[in-house]
PDB file of N, CA and C in Angstrom:
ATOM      1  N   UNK A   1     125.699  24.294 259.098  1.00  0.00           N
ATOM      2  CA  UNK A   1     127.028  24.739 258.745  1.00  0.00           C
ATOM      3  C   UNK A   1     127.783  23.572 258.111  1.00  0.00           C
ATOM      4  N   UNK A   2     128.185  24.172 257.240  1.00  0.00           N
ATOM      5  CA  UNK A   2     129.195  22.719 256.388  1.00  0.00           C
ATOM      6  C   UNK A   2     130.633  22.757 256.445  1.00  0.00           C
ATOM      7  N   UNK A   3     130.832  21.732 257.126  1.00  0.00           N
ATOM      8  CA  UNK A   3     132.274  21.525 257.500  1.00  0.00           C
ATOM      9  C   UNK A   3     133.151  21.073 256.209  1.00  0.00           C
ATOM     10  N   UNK A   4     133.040  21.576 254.762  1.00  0.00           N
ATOM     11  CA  UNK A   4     133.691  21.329 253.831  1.00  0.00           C
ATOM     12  C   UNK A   4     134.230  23.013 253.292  1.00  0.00           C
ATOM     13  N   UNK A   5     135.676  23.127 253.259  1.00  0.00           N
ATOM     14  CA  UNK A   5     136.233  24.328 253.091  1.00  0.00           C
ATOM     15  C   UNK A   5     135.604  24.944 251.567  1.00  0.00           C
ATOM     16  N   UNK A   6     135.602  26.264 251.987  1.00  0.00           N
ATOM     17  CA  UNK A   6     135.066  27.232 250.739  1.00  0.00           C
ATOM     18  C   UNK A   6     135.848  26.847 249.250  1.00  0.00           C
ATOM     19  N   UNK A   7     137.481  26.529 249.498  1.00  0.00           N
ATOM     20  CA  UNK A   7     138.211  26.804 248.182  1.00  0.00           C
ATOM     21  C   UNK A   7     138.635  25.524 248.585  1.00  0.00           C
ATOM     22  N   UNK A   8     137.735  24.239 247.511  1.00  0.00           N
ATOM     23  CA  UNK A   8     138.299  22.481 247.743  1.00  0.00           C
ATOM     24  C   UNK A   8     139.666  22.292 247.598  1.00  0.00           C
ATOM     25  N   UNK A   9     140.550  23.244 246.922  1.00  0.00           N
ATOM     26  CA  UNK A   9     142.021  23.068 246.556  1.00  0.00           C
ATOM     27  C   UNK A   9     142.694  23.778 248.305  1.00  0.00           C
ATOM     28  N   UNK A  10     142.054  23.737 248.906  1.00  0.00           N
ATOM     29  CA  UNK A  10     142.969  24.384 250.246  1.00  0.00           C
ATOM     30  C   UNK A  10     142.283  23.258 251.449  1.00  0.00           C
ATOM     31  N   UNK A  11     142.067  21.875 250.733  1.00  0.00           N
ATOM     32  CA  UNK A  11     141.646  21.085 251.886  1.00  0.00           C
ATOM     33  C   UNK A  11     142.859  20.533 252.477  1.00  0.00           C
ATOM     34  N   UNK A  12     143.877  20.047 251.728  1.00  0.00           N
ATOM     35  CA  UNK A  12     145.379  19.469 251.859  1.00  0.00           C
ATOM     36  C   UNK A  12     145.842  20.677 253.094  1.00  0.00           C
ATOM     37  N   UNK A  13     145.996  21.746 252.831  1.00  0.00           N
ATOM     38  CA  UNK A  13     146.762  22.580 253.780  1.00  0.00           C
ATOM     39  C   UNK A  13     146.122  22.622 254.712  1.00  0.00           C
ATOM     40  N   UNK A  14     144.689  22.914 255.003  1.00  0.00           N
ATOM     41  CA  UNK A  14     144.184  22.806 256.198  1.00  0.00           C
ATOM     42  C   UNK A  14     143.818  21.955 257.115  1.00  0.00           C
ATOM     43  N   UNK A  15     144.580  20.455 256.501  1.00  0.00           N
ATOM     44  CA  UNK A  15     144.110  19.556 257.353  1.00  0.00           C
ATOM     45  C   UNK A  15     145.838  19.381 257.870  1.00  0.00           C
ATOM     46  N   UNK A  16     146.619  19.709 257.318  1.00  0.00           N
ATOM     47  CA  UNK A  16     148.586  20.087 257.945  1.00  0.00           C
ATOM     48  C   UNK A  16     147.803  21.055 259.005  1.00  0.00           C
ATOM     49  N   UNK A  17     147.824  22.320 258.534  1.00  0.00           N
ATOM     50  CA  UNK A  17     147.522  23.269 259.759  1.00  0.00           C
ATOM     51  C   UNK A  17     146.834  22.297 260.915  1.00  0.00           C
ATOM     52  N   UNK A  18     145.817  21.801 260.682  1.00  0.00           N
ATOM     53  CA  UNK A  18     144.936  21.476 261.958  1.00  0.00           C
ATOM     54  C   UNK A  18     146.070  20.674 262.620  1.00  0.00           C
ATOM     55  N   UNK A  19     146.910  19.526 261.921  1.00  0.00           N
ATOM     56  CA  UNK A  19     147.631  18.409 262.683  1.00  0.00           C
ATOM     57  C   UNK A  19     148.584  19.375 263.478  1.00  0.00           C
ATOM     58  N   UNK A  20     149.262  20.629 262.911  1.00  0.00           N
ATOM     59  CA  UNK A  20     150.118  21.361 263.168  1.00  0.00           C
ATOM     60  C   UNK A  20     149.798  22.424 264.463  1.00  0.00           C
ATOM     61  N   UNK A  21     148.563  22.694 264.540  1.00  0.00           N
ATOM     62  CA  UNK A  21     148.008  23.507 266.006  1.00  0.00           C
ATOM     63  C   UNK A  21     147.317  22.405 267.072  1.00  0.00           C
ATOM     64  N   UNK A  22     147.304  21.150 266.582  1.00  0.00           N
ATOM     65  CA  UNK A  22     147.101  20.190 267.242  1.00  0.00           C
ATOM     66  C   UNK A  22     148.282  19.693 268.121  1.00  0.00           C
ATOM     67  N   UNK A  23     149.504  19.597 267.699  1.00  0.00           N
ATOM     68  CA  UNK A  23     150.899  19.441 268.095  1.00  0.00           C
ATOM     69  C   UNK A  23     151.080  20.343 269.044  1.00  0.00           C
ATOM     70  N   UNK A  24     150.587  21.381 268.480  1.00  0.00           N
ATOM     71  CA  UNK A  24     151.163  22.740 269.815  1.00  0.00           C
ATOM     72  C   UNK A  24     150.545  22.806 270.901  1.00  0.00           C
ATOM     73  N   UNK A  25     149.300  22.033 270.873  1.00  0.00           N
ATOM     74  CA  UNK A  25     148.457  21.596 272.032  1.00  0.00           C
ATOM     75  C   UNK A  25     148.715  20.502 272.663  1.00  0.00           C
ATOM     76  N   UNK A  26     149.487  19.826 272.103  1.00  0.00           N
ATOM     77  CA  UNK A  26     149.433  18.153 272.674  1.00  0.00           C
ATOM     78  C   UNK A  26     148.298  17.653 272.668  1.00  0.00           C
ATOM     79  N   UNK A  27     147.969  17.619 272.051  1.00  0.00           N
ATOM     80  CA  UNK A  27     146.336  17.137 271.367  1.00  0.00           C
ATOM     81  C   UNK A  27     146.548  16.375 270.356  1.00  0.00           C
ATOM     82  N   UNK A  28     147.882  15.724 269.379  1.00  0.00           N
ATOM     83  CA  UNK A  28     148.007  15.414 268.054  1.00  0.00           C
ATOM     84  C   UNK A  28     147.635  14.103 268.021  1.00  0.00           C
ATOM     85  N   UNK A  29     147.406  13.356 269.137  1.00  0.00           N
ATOM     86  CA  UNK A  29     146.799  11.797 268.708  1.00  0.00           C
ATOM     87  C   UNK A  29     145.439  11.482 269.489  1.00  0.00           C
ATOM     88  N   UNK A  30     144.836  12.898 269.725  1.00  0.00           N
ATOM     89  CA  UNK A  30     143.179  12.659 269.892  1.00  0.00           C
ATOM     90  C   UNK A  30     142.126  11.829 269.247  1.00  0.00           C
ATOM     91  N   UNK A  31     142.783  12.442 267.691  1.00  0.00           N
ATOM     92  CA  UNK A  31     141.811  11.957 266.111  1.00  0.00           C
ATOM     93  C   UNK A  31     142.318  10.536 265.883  1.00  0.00           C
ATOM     94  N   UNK A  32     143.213   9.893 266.808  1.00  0.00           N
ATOM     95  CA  UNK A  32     143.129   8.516 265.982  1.00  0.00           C
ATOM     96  C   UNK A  32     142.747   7.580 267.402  1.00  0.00           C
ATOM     97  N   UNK A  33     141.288   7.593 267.047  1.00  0.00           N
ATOM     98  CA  UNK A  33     140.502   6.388 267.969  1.00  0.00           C
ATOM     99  C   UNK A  33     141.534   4.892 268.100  1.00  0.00           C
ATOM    100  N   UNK A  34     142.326   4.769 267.621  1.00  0.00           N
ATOM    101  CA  UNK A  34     142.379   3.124 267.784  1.00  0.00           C
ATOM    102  C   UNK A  34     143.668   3.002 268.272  1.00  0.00           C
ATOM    103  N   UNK A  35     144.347   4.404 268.699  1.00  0.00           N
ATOM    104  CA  UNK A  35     145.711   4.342 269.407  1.00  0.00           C
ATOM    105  C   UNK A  35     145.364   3.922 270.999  1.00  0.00           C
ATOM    106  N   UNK A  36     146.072   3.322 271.487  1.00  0.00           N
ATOM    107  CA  UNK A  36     145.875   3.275 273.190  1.00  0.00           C
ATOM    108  C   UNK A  36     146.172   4.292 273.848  1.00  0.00           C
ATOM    109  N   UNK A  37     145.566   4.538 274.604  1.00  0.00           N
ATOM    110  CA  UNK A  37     145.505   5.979 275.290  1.00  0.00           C
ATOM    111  C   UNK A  37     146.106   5.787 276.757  1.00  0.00           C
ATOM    112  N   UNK A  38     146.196   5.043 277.771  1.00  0.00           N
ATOM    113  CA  UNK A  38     146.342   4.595 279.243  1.00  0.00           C
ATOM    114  C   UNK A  38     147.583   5.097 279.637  1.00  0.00           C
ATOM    115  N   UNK A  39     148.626   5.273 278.649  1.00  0.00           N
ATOM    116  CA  UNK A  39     149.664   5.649 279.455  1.00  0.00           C
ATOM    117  C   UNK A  39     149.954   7.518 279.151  1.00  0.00           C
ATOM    118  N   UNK A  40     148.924   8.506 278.780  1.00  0.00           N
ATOM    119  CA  UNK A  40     148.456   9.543 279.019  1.00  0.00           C
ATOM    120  C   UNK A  40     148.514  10.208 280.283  1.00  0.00           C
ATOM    121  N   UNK A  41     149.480  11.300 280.172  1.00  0.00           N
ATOM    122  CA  UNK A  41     149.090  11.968 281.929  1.00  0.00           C
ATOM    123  C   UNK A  41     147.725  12.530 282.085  1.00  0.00           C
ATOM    124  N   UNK A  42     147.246  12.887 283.025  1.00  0.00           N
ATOM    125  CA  UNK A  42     145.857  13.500 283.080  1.00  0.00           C
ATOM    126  C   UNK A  42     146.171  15.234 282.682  1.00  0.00           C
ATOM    127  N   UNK A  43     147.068  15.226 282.431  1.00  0.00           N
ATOM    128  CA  UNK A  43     147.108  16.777 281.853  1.00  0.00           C
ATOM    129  C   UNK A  43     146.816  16.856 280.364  1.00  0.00           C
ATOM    130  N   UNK A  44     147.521  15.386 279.787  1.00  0.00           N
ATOM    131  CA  UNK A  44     147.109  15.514 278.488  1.00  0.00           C
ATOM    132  C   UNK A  44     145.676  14.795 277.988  1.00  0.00           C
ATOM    133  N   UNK A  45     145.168  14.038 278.788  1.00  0.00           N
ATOM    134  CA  UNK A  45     143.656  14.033 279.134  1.00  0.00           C
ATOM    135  C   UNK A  45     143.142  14.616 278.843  1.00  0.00           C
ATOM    136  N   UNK A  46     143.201  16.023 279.672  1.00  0.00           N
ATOM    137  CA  UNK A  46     142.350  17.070 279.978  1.00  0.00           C
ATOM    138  C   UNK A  46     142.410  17.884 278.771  1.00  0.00           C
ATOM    139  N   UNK A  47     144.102  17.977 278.462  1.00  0.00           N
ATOM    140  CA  UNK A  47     143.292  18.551 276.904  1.00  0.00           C
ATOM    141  C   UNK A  47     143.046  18.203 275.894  1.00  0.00           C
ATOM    142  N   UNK A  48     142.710  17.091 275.847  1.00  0.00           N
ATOM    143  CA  UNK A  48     142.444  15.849 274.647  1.00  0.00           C
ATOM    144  C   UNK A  48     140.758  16.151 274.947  1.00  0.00           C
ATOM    145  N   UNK A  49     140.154  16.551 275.913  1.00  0.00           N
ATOM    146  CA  UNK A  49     138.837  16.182 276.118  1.00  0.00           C
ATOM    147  C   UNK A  49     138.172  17.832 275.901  1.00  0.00           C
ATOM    148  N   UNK A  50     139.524  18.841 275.816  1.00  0.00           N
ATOM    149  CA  UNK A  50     139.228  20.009 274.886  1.00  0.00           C
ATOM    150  C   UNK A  50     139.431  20.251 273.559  1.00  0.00           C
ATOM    151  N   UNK A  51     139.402  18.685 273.019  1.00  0.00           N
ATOM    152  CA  UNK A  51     140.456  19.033 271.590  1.00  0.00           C
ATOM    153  C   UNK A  51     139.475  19.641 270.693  1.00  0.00           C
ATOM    154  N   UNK A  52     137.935  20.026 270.831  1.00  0.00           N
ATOM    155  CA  UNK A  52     137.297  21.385 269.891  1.00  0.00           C
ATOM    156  C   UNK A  52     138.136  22.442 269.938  1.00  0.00           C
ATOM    157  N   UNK A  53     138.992  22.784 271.447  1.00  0.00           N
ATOM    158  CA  UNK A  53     139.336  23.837 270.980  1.00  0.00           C
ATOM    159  C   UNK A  53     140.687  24.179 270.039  1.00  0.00           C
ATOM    160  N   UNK A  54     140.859  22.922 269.347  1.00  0.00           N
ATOM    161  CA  UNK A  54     142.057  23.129 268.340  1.00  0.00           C
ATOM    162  C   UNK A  54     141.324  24.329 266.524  1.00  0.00           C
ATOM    163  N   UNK A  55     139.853  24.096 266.564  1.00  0.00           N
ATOM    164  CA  UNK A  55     139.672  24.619 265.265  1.00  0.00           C
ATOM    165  C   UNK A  55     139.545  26.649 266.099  1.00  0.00           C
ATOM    166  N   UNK A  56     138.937  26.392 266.852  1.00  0.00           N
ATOM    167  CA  UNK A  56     139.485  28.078 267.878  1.00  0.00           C
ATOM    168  C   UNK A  56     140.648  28.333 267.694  1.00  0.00           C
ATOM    169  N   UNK A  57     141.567  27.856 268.067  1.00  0.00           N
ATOM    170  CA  UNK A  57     142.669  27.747 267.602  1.00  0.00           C
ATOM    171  C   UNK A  57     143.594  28.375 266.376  1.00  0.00           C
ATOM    172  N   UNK A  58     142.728  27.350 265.782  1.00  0.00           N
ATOM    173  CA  UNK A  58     143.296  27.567 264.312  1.00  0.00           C
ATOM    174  C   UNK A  58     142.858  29.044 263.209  1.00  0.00           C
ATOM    175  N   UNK A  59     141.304  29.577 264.119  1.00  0.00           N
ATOM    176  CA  UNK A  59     140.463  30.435 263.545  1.00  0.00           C
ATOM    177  C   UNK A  59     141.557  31.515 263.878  1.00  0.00           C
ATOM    178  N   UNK A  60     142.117  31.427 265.758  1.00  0.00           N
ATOM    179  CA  UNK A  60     143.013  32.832 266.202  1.00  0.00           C
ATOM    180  C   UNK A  60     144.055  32.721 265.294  1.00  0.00           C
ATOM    181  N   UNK A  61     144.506  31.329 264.853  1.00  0.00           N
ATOM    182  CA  UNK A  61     146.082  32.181 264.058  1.00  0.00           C
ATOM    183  C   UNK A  61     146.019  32.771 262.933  1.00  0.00           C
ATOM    184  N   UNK A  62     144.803  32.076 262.409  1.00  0.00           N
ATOM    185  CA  UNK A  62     144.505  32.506 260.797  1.00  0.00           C
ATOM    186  C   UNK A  62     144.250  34.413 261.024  1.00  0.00           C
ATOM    187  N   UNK A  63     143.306  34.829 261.900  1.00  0.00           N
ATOM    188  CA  UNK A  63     143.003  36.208 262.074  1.00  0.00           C
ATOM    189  C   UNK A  63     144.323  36.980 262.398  1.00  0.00           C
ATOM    190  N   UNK A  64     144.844  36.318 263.118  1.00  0.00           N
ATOM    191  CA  UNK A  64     146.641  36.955 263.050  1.00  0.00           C
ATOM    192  C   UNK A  64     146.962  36.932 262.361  1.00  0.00           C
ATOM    193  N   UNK A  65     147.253  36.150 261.458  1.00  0.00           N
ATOM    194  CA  UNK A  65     147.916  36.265 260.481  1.00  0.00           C
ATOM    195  C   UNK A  65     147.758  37.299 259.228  1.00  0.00           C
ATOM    196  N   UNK A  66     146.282  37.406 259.573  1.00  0.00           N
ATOM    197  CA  UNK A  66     145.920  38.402 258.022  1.00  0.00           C
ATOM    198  C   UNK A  66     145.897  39.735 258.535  1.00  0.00           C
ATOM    199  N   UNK A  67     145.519  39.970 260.197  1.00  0.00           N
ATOM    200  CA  UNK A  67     146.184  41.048 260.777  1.00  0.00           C
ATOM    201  C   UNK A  67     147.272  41.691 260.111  1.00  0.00           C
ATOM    202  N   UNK A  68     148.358  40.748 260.405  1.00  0.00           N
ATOM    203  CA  UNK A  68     149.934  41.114 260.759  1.00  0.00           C
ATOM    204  C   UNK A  68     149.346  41.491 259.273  1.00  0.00           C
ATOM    205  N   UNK A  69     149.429  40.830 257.716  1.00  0.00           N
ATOM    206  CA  UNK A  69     149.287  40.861 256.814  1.00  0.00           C
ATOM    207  C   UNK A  69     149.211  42.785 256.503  1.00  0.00           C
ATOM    208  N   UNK A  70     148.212  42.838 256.854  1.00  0.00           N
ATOM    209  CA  UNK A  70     147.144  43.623 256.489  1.00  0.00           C
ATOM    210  C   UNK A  70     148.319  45.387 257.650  1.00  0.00           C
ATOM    211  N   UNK A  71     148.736  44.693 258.146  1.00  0.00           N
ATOM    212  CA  UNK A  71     149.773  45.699 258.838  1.00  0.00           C
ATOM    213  C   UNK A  71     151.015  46.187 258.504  1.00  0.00           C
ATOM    214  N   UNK A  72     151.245  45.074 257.653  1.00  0.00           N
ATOM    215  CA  UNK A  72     152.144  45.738 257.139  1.00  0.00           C
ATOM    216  C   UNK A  72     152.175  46.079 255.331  1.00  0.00           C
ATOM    217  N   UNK A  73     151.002  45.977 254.779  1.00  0.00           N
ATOM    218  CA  UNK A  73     150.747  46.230 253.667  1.00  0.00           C
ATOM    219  C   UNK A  73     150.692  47.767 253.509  1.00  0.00           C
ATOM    220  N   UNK A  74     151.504  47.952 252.460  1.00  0.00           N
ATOM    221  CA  UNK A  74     151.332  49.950 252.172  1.00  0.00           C
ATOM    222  C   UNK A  74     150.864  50.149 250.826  1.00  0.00           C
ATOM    223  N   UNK A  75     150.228  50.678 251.035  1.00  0.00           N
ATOM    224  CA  UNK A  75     149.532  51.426 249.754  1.00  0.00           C
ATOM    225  C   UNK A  75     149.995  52.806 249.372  1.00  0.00           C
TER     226      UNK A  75
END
């Protein structure tokens, strides 16, 4: 599986989105290895050590979104 997006002109937005469902997790300074981490509660630990599930995440809002889309489109 290749982790390089289908349409190369939608790499910019999807790497906002990711930082942006990353935030809503408290997950947003997982991806930068060289920050100090020690003064972390163990809650945000714990979900730093789930931070795969930020692209889950990101898959549920996208499917909502084209839901809602798709719900309220009339033909």
């Amino acid at each position: 599986m290749s982790r390089r997006p289908l349409v190369p002109s939608a790499s910019a937005g999807l790497d906002r989105f990711k930082v942006e469902v990353a935030k809503d997790m408290a997950v947003e300074n997982y991806y930068d290895t060289n920050q100090y981490k020690g003064d972390y509660t163990t809650k945000t630990v714990g979900k730093m050590a789930t931070a795969g599930n930020v692209g889950g995440e990101m898959v549920k809002r996208m499917i909502a979104s084209v839901e809602q889309q798709m719900a309220n489109k009339t033909d």
